[in-house]
Protein backbone atom coordinates (compact mmCIF):
# COMPACT_ATOMS: atom_id res chain seq x y z
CA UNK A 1 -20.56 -20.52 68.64
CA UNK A 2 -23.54 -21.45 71.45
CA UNK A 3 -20.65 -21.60 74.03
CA UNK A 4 -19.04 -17.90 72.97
CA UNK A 5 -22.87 -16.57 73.51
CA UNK A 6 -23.08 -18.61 76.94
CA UNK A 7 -20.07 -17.20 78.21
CA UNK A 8 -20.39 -14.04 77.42
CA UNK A 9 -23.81 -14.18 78.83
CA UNK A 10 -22.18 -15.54 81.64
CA UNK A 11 -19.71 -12.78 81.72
CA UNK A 12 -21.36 -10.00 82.03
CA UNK A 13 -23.68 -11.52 84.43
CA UNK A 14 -20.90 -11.69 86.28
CA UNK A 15 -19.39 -8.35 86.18
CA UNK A 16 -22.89 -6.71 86.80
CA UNK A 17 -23.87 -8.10 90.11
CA UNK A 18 -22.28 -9.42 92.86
CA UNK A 19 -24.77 -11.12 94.38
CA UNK A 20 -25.18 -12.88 91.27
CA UNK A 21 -21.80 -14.27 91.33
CA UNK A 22 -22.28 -17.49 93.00
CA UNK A 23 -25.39 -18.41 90.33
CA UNK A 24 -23.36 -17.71 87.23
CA UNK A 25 -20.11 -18.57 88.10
CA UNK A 26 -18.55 -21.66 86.71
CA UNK A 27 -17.85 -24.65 88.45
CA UNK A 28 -14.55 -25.03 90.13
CA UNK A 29 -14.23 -28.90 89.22
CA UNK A 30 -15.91 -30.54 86.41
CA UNK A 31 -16.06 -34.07 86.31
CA UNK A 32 -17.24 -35.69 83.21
CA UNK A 33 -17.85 -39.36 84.17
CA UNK A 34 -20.08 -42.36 83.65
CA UNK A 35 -21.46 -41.81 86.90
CA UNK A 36 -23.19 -45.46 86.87
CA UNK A 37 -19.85 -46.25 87.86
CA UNK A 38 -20.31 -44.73 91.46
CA UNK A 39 -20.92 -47.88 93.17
CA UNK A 40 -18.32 -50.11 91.19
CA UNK A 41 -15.77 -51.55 93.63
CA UNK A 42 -12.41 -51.37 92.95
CA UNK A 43 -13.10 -49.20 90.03
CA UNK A 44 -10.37 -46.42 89.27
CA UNK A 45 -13.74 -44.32 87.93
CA UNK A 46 -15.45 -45.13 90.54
CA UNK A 47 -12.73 -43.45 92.83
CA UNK A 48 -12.38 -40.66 90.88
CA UNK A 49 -16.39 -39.44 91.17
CA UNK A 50 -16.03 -39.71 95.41
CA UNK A 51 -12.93 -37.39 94.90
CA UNK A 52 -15.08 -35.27 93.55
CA UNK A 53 -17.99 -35.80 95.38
CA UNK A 54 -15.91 -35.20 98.75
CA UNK A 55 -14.50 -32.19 97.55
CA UNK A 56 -18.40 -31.43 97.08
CA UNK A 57 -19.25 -32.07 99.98
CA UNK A 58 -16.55 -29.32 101.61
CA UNK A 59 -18.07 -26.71 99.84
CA UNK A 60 -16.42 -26.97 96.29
CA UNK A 61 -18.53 -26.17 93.29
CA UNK A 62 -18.93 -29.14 91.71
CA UNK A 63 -20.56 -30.17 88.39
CA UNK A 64 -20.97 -33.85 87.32
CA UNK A 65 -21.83 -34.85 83.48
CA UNK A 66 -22.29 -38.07 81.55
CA UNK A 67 -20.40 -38.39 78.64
CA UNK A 68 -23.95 -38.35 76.82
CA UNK A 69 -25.31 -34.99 77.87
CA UNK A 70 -25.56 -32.22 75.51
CA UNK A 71 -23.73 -29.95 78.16
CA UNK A 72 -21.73 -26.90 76.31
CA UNK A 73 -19.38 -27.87 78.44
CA UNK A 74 -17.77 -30.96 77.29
CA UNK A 75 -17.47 -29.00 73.85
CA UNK A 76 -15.90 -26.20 75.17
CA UNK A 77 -13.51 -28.21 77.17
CA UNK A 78 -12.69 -30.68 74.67
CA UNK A 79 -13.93 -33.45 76.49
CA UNK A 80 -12.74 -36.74 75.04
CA UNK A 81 -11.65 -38.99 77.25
CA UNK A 82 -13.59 -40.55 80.39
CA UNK A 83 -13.41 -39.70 83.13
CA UNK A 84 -11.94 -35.86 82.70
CA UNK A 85 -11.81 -33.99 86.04
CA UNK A 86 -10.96 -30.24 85.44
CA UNK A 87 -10.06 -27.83 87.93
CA UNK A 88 -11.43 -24.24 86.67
CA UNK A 89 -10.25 -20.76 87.85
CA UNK A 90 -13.37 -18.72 88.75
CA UNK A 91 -13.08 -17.87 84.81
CA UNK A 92 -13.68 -20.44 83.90
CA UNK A 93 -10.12 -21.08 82.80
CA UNK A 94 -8.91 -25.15 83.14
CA UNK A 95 -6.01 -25.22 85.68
CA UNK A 96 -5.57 -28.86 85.90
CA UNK A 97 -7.19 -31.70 83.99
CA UNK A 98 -7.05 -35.07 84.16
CA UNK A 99 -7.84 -37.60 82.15
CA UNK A 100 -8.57 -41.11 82.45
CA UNK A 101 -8.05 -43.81 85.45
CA UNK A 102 -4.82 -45.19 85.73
CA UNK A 103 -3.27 -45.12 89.82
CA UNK A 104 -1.19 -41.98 89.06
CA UNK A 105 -4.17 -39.97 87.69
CA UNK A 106 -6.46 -40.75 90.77
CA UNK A 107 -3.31 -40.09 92.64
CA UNK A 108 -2.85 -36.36 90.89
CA UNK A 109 -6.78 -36.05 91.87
CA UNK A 110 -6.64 -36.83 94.96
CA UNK A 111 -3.56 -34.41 95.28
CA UNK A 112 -5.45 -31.68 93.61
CA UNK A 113 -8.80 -31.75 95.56
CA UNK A 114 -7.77 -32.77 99.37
């Protein structure tokens, strides 16, 4: 129910300004991690967050969450498997999503945000 309310809030945000857009807009990739992974070598995880983080750092919107948070999000995506890496329409609607570590997901990932 709290994430109908959000995104309708969210909604017509949107549709009343557009210089509000970027502020209110979802993110384009979610990641949903245990980002004390970051700095694991060799880790598949660990892989998976720089993917994101690169894709960050070209001017994606990006938004990282622990498993733990009490983000909306991971309800309303039906986060339940880590890591998840979603790639979002600017609705908000999940284009891809991947889930877990194994080579061909990072693969997939890497595919989706290079």
């Amino acid at each position: 129910m709290l994430a109908v309310a959000f995104a309708l809030i969210g909604y017509k945000a949107l549709s009343s300004s557009h210089q509000q857009t970027s502020s209110v807009s979802p993110p384009r990739v979610l990641l949903v991690a245990n980002m004390s992974e970051t700095d694991s070598p060799g880790d598949a995880c660990a892989e998976i967050i720089h993917l994101v983080q690169a894709a960050r750092e070209r001017g994606v919107a990006v938004q990282e969450l622990n498993p733990d948070s009490k983000s909306a999000l991971i309800a309303r995506y039906h986060v339940l498997t880590i890591p998840t890496v979603l790639i979002l329409d600017p609705n908000g609607k999940v284009v891809s999503r991947f889930e877990g570590e194994s080579p061909e997901t990072v693969a997939r990932i890497r595919s989706q945000l290079e």
